[in-house]
PDB file of N, CA and C in Angstrom:
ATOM      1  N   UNK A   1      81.291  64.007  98.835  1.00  0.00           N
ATOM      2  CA  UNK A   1      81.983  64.834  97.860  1.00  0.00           C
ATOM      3  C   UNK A   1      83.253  65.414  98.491  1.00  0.00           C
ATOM      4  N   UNK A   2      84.283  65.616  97.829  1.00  0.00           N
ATOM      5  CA  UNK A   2      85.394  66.040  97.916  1.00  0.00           C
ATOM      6  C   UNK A   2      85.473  67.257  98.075  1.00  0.00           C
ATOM      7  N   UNK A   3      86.327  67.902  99.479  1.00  0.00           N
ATOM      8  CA  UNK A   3      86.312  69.083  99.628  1.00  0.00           C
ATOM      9  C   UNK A   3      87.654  69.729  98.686  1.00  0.00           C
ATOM     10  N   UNK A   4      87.489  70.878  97.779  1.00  0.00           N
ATOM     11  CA  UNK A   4      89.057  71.105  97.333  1.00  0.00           C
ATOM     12  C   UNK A   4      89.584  72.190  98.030  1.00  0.00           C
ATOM     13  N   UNK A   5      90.436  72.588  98.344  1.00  0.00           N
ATOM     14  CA  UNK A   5      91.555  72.808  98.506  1.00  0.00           C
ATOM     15  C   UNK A   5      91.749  74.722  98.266  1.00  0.00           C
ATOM     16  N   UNK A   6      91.457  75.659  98.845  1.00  0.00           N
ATOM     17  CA  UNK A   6      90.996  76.907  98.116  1.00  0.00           C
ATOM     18  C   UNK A   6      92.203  77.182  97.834  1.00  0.00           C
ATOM     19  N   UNK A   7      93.045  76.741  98.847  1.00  0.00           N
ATOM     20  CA  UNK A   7      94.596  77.193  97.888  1.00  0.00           C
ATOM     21  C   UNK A   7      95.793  76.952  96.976  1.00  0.00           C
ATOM     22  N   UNK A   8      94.925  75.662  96.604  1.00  0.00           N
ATOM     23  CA  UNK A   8      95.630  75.578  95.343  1.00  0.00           C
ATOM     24  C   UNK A   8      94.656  74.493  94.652  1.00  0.00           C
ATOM     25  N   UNK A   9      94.576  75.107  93.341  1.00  0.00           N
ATOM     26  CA  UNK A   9      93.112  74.774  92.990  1.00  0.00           C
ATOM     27  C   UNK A   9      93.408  73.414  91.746  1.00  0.00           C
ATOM     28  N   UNK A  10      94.337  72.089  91.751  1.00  0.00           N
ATOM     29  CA  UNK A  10      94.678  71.668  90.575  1.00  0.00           C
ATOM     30  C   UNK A  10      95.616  71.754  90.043  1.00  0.00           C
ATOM     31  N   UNK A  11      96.478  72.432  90.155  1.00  0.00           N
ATOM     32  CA  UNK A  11      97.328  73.380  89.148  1.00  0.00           C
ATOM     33  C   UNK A  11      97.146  73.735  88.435  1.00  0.00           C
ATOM     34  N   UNK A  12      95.932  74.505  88.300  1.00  0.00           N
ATOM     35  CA  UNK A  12      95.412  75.971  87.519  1.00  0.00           C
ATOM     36  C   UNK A  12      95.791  76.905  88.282  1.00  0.00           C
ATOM     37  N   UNK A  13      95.218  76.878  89.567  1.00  0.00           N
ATOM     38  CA  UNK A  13      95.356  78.116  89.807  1.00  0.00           C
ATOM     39  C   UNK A  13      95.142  78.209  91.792  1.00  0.00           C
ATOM     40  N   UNK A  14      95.829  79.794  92.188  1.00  0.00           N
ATOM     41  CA  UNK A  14      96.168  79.280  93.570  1.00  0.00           C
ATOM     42  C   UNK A  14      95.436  80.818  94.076  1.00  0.00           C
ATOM     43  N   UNK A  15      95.063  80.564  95.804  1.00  0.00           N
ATOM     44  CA  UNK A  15      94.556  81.791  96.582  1.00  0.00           C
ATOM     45  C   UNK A  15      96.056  82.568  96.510  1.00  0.00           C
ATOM     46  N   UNK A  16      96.001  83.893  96.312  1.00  0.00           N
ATOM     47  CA  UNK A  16      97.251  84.497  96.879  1.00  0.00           C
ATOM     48  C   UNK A  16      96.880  85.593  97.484  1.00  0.00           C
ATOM     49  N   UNK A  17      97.602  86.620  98.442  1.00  0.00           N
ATOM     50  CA  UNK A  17      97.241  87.784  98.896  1.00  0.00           C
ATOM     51  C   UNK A  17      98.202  88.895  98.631  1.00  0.00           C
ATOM     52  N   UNK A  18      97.897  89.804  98.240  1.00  0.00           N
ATOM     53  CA  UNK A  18      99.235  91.060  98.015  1.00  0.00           C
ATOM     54  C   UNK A  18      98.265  91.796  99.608  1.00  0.00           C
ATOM     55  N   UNK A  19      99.335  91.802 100.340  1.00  0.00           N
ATOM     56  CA  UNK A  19      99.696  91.573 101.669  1.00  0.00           C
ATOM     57  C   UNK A  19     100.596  93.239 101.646  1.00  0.00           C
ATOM     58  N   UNK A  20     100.260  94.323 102.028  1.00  0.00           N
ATOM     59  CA  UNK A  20     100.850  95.956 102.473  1.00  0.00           C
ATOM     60  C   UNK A  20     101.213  95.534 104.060  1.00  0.00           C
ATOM     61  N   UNK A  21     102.669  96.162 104.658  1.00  0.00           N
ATOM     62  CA  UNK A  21     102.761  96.307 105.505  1.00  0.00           C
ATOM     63  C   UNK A  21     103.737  97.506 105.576  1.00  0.00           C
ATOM     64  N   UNK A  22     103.364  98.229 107.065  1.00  0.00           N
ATOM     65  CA  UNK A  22     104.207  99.161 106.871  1.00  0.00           C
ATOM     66  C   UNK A  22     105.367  99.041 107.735  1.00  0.00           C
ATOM     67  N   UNK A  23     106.642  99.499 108.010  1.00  0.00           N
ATOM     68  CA  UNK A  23     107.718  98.807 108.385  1.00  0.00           C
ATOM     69  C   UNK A  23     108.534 100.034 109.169  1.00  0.00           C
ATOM     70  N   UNK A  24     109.642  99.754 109.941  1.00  0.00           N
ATOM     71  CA  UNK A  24     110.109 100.456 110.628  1.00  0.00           C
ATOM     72  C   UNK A  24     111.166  99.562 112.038  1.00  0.00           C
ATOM     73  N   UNK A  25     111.842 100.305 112.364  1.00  0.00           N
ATOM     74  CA  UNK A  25     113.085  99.923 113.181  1.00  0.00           C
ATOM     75  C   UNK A  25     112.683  99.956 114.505  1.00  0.00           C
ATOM     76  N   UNK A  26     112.871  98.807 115.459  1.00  0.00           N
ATOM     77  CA  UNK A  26     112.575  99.103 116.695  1.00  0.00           C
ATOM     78  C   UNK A  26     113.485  98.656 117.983  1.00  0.00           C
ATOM     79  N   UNK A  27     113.415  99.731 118.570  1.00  0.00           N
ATOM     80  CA  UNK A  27     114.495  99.582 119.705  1.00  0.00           C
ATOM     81  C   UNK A  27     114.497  97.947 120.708  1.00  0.00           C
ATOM     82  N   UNK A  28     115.399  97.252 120.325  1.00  0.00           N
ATOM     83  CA  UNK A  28     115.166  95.735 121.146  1.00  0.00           C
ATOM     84  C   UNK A  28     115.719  95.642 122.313  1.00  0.00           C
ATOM     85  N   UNK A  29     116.698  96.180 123.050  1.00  0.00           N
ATOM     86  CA  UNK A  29     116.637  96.565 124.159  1.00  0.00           C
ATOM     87  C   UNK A  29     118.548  97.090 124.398  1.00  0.00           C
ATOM     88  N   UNK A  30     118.916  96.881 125.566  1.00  0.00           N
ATOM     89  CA  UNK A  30     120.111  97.490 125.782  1.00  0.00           C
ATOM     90  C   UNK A  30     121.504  96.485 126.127  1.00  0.00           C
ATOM     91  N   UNK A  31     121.034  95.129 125.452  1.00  0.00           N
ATOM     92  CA  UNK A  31     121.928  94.188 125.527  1.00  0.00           C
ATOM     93  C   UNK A  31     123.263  94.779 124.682  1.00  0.00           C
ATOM     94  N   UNK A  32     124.416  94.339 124.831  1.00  0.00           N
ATOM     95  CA  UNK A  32     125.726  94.597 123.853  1.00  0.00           C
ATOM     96  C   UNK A  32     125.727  96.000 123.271  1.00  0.00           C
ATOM     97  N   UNK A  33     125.050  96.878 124.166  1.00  0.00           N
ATOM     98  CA  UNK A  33     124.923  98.409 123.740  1.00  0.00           C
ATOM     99  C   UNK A  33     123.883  98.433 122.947  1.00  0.00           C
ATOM    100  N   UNK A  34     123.302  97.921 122.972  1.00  0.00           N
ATOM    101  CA  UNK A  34     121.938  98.159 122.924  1.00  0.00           C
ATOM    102  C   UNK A  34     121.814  97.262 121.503  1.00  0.00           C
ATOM    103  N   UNK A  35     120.281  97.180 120.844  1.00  0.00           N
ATOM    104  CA  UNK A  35     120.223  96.172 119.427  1.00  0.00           C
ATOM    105  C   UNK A  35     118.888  97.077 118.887  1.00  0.00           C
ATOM    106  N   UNK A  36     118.843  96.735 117.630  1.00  0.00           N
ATOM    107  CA  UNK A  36     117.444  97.102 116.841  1.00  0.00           C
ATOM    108  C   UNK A  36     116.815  96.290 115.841  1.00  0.00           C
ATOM    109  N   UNK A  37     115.609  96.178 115.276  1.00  0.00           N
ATOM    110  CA  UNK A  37     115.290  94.957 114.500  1.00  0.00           C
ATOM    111  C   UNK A  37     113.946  95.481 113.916  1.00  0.00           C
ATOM    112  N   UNK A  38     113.817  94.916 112.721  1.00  0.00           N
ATOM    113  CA  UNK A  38     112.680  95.165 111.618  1.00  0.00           C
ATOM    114  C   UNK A  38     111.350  94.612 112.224  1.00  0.00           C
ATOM    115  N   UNK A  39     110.521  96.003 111.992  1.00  0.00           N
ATOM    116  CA  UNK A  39     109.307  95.401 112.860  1.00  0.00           C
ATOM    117  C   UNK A  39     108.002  96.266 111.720  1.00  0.00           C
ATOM    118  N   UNK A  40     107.165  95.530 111.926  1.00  0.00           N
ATOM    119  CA  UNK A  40     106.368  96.105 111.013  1.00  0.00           C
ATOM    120  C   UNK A  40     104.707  95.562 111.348  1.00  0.00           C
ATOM    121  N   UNK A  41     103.931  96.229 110.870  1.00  0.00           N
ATOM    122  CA  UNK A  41     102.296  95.905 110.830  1.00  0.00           C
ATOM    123  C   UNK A  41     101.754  95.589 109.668  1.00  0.00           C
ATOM    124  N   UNK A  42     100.552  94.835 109.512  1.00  0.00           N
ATOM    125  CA  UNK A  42     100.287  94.585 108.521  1.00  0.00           C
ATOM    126  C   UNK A  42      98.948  95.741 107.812  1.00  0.00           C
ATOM    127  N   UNK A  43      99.172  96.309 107.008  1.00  0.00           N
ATOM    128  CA  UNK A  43      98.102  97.454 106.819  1.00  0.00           C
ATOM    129  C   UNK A  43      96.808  97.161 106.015  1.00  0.00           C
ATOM    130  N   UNK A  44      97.343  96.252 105.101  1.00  0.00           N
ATOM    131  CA  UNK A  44      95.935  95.869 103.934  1.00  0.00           C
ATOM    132  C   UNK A  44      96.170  94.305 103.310  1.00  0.00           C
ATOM    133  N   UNK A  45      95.237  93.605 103.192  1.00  0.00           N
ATOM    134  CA  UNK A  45      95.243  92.154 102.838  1.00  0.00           C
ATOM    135  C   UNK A  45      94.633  91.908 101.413  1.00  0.00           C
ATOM    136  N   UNK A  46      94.641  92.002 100.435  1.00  0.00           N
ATOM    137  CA  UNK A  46      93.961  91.536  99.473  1.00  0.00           C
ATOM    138  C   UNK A  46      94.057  90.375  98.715  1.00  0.00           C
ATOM    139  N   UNK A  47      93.258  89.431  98.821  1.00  0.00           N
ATOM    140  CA  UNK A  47      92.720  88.372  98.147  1.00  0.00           C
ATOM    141  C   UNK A  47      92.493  88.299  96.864  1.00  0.00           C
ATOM    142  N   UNK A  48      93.764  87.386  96.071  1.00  0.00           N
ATOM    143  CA  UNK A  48      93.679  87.120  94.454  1.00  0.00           C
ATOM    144  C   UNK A  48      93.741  85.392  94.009  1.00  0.00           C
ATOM    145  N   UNK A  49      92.770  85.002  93.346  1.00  0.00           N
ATOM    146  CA  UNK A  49      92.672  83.573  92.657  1.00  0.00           C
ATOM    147  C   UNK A  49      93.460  84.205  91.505  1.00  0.00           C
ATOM    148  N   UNK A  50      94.640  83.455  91.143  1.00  0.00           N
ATOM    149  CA  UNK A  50      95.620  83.658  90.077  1.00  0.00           C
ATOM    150  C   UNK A  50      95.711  82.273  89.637  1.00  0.00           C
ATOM    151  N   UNK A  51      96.044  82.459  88.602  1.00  0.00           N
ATOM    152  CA  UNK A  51      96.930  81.235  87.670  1.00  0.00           C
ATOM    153  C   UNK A  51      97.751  80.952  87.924  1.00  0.00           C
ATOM    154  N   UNK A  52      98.605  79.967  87.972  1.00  0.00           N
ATOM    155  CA  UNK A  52     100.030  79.439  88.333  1.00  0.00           C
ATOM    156  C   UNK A  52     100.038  78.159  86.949  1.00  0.00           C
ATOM    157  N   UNK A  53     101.614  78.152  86.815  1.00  0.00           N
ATOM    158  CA  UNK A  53     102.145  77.399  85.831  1.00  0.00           C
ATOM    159  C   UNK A  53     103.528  77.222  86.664  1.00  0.00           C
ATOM    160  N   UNK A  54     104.335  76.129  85.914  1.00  0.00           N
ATOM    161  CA  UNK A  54     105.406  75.253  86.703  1.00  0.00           C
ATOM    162  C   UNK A  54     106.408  75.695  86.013  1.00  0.00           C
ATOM    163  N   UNK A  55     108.009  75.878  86.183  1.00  0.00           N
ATOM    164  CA  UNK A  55     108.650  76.595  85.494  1.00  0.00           C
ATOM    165  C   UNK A  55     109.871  75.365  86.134  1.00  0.00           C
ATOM    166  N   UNK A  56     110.773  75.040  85.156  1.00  0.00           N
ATOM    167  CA  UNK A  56     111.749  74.235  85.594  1.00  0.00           C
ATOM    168  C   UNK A  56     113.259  75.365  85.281  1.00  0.00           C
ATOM    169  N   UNK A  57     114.069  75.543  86.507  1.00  0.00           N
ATOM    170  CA  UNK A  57     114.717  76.047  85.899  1.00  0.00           C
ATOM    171  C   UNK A  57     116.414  75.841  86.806  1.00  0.00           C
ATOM    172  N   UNK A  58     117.151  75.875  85.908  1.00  0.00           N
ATOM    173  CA  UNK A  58     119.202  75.850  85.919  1.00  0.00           C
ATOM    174  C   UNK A  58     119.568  76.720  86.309  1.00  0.00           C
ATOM    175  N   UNK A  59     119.811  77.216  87.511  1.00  0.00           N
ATOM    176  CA  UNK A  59     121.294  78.255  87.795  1.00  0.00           C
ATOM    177  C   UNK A  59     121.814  77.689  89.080  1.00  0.00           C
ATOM    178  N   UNK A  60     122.963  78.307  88.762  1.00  0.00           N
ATOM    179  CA  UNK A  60     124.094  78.070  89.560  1.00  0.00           C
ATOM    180  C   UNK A  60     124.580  76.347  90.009  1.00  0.00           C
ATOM    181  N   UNK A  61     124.031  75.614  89.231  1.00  0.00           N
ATOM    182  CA  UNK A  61     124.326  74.372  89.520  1.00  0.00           C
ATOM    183  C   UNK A  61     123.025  73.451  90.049  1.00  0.00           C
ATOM    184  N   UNK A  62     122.479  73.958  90.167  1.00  0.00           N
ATOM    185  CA  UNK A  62     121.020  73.562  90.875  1.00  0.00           C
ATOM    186  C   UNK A  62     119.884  73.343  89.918  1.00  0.00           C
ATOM    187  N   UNK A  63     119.397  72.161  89.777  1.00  0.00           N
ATOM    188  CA  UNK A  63     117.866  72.122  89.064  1.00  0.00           C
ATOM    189  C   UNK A  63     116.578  72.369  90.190  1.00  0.00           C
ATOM    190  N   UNK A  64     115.675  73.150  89.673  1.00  0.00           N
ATOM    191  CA  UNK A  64     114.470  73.184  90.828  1.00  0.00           C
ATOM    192  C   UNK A  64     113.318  73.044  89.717  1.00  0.00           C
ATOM    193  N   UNK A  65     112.294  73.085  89.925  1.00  0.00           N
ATOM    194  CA  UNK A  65     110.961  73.405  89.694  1.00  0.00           C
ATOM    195  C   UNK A  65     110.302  74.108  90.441  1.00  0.00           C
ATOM    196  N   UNK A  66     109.785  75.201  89.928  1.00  0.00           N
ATOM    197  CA  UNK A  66     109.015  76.532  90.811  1.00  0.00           C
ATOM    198  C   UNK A  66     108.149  76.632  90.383  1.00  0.00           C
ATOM    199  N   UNK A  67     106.865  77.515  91.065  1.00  0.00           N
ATOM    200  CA  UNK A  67     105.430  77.581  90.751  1.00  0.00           C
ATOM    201  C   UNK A  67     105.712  79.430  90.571  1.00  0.00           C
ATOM    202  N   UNK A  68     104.900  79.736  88.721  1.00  0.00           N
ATOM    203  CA  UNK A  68     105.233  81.269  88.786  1.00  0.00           C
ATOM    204  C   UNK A  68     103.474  81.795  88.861  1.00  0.00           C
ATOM    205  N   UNK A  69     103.122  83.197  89.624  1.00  0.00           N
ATOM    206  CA  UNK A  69     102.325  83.046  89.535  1.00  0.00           C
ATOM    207  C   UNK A  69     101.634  84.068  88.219  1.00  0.00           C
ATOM    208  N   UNK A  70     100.262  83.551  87.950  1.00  0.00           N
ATOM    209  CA  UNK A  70      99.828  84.254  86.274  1.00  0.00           C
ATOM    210  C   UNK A  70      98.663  85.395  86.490  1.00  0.00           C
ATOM    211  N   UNK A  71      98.995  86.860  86.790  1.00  0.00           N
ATOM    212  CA  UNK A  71      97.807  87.511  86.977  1.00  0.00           C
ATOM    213  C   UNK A  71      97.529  88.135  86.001  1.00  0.00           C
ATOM    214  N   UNK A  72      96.154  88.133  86.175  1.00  0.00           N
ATOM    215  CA  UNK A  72      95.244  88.786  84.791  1.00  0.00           C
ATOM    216  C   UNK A  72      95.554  90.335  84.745  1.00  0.00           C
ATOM    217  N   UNK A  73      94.844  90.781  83.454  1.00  0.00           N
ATOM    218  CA  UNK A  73      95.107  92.174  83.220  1.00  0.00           C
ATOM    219  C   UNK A  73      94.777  92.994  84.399  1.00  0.00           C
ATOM    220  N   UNK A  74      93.711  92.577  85.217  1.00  0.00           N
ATOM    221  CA  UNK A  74      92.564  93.496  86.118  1.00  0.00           C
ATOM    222  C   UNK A  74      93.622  93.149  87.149  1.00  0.00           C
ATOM    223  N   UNK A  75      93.895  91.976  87.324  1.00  0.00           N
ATOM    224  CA  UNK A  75      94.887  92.080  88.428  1.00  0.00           C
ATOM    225  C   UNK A  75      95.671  92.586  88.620  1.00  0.00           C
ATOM    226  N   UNK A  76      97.130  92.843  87.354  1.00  0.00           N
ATOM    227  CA  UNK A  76      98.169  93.816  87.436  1.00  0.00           C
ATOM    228  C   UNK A  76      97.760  95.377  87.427  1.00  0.00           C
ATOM    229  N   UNK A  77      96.509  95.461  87.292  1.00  0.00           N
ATOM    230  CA  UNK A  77      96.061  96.904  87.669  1.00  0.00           C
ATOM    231  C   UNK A  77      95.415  96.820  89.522  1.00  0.00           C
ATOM    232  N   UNK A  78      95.095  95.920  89.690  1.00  0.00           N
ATOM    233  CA  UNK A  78      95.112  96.531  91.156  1.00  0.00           C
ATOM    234  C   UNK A  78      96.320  96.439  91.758  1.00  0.00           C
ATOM    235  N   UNK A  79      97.324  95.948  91.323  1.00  0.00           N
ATOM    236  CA  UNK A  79      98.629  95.515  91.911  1.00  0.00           C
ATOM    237  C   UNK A  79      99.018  96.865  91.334  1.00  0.00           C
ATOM    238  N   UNK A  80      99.083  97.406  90.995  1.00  0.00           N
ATOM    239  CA  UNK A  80      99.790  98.804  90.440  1.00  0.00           C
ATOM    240  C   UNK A  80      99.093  99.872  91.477  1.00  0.00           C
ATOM    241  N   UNK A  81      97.649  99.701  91.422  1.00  0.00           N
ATOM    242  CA  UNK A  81      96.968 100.971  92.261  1.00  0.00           C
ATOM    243  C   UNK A  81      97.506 100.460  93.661  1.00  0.00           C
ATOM    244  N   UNK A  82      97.628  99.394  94.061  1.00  0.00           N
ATOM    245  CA  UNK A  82      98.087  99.610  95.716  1.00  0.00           C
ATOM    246  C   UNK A  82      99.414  99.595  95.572  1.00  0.00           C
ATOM    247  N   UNK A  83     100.552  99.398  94.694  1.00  0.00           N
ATOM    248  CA  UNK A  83     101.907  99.758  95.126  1.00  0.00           C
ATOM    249  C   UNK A  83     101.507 101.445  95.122  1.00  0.00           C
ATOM    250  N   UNK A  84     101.058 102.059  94.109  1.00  0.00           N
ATOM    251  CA  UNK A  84     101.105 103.565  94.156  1.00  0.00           C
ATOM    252  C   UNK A  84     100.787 103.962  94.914  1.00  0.00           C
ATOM    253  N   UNK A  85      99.931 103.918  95.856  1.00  0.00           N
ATOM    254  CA  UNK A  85      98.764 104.171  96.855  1.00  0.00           C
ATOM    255  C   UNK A  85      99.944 104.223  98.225  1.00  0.00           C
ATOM    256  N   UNK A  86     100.981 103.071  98.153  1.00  0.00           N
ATOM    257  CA  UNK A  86     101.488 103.048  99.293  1.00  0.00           C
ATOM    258  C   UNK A  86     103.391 102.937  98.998  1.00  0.00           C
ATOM    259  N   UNK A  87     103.227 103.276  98.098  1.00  0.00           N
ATOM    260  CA  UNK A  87     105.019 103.096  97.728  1.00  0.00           C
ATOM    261  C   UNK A  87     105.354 104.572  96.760  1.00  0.00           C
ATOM    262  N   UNK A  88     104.268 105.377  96.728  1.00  0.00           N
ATOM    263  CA  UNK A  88     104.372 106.666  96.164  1.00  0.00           C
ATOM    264  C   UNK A  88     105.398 107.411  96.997  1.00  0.00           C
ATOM    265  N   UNK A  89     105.883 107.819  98.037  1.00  0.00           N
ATOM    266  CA  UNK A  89     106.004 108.261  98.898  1.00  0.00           C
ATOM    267  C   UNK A  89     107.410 107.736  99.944  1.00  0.00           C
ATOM    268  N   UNK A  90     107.794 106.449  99.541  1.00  0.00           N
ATOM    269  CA  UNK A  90     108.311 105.677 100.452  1.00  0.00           C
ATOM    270  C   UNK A  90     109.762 106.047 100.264  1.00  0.00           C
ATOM    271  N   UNK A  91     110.169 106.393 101.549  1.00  0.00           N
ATOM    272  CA  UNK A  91     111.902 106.990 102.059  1.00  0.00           C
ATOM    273  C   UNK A  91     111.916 106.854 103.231  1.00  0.00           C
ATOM    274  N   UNK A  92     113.258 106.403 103.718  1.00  0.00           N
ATOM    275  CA  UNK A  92     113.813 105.965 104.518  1.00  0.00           C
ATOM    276  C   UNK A  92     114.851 107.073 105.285  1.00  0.00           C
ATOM    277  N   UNK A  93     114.304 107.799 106.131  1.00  0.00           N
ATOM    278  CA  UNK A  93     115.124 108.341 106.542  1.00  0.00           C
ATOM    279  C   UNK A  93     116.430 108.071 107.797  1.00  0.00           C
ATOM    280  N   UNK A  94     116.359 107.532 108.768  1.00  0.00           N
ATOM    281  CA  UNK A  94     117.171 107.605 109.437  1.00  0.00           C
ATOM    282  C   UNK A  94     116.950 105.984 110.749  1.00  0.00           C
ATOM    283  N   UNK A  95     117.556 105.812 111.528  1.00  0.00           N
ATOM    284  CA  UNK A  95     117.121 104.941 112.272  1.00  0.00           C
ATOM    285  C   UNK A  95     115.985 105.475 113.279  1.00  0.00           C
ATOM    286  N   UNK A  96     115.870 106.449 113.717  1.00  0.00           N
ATOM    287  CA  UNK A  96     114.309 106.668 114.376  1.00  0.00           C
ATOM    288  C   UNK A  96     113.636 106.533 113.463  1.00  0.00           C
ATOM    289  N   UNK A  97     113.622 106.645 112.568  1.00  0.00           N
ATOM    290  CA  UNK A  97     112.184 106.526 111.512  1.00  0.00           C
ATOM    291  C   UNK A  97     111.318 105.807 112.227  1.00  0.00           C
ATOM    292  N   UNK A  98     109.850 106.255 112.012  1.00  0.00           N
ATOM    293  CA  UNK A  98     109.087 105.342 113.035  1.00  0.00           C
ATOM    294  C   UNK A  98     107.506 105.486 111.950  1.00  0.00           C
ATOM    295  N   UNK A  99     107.694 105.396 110.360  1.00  0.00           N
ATOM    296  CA  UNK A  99     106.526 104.777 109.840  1.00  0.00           C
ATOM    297  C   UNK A  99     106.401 105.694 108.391  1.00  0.00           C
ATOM    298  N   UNK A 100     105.664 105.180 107.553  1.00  0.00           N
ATOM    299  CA  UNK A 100     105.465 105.462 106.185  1.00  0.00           C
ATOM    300  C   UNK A 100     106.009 104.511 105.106  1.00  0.00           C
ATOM    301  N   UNK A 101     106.972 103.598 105.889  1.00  0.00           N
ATOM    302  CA  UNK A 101     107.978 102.785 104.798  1.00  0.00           C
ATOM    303  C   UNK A 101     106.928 101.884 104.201  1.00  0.00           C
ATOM    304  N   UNK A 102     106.735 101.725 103.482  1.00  0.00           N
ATOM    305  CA  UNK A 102     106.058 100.216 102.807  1.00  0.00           C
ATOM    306  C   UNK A 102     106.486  99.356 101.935  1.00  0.00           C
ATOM    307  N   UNK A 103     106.235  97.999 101.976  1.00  0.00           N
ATOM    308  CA  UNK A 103     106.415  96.896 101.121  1.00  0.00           C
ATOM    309  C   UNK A 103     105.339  95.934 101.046  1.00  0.00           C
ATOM    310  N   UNK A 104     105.206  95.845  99.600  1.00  0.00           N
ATOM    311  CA  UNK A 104     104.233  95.394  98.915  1.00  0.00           C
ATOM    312  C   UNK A 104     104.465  94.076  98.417  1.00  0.00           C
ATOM    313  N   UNK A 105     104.087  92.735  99.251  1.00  0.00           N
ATOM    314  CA  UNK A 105     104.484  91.456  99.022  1.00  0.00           C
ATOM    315  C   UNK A 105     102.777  90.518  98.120  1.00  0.00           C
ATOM    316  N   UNK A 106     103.466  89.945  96.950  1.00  0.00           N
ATOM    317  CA  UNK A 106     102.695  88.626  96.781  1.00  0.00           C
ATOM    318  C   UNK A 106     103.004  87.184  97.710  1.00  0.00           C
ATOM    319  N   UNK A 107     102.323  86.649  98.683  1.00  0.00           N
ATOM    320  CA  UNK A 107     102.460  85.580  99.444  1.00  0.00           C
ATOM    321  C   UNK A 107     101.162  84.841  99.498  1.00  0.00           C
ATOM    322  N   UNK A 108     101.406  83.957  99.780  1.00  0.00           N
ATOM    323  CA  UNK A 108     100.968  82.650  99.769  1.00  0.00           C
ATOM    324  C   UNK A 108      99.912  82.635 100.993  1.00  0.00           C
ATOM    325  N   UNK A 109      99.758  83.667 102.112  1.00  0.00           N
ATOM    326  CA  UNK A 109      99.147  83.748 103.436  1.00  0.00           C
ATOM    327  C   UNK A 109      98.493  84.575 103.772  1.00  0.00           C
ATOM    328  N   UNK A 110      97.512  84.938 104.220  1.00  0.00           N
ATOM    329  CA  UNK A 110      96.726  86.522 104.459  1.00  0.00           C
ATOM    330  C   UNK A 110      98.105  87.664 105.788  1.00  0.00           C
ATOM    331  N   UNK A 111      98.294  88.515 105.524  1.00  0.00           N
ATOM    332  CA  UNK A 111      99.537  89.287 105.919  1.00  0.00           C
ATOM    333  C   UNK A 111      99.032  89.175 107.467  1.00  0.00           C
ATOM    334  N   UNK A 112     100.465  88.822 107.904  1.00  0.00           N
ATOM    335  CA  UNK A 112     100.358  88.637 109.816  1.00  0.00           C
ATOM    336  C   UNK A 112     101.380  89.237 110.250  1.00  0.00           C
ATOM    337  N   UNK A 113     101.271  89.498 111.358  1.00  0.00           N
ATOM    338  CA  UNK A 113     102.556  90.220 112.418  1.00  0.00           C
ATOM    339  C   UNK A 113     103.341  89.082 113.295  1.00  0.00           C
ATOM    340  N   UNK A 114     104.516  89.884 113.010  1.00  0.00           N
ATOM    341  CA  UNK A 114     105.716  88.998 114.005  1.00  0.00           C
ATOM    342  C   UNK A 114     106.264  89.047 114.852  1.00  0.00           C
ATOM    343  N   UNK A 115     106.203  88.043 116.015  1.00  0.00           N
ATOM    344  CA  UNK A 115     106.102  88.487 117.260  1.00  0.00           C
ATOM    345  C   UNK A 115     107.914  88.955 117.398  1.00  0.00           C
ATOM    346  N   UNK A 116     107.957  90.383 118.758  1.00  0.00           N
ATOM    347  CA  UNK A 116     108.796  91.082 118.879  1.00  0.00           C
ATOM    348  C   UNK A 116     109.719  89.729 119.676  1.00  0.00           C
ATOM    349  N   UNK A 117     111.499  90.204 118.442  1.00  0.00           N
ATOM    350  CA  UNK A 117     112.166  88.902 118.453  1.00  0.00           C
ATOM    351  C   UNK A 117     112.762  89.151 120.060  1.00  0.00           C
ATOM    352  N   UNK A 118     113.263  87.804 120.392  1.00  0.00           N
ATOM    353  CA  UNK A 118     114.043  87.400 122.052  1.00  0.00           C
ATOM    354  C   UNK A 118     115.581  88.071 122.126  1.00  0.00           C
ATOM    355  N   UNK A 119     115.914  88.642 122.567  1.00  0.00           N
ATOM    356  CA  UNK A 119     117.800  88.414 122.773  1.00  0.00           C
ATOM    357  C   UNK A 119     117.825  87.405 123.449  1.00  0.00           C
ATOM    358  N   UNK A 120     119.072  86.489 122.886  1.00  0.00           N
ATOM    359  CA  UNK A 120     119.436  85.470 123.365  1.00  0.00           C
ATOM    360  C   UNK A 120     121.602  85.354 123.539  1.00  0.00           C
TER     361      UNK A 120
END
């Protein structure tokens, strides 16, 4: 028997994760007077089987076909309780800022961290 595929199920429907991380500026070191760069953790992972449908679409000169994704009622309510939960609050104060910022992504991957970038 055929194993399928958990993340993308047919084209009905695909695994997705609304993926919280919290974000902030970090000192990269003292090259060219020094540098800074977006660094962030991943805080909460949640796991959604959604619908997806194919969308063909024209701008700017370009034809594509894109996959949009289709969440249920229950879904756009947990997608509402965790933006509130973590985007109630969210300001940006200054370049020390060092945490509270959040962004609330639908992706395709369970939310991971990125390794601290090289000067080159």
């Amino acid at each position: 028997m055929k194993k399928k595929n958990p993340k993308f199920l047919g084209g009905r429907g695909a695994l997705i994760y609304v993926n919280v991380y919290e974000k902030w500026l970090s000192y990269g070191g003292p090259e060219e007077g020094g540098w800074w760069y977006s660094d962030h953790k991943i805080v909460e992972s949640t796991p959604m089987l959604v619908g997806i449908r194919w969308v063909h679409k024209h701008e700017m000169g370009w034809d594509e076909t894109i996959r949009e994704y289709k969440l249920s009622p229950t879904q756009d309510r947990i997608l509402e309780k965790i933006k509130e939960k973590y985007l109630e609050n969210d300001t940006y104060t200054n370049s020390n800022y060092r945490g509270g910022d959040y962004l609330v992504c639908l992706e395709n991957i369970k939310g991971h961290e990125v390794p601290r970038p090289h000067y080159e």
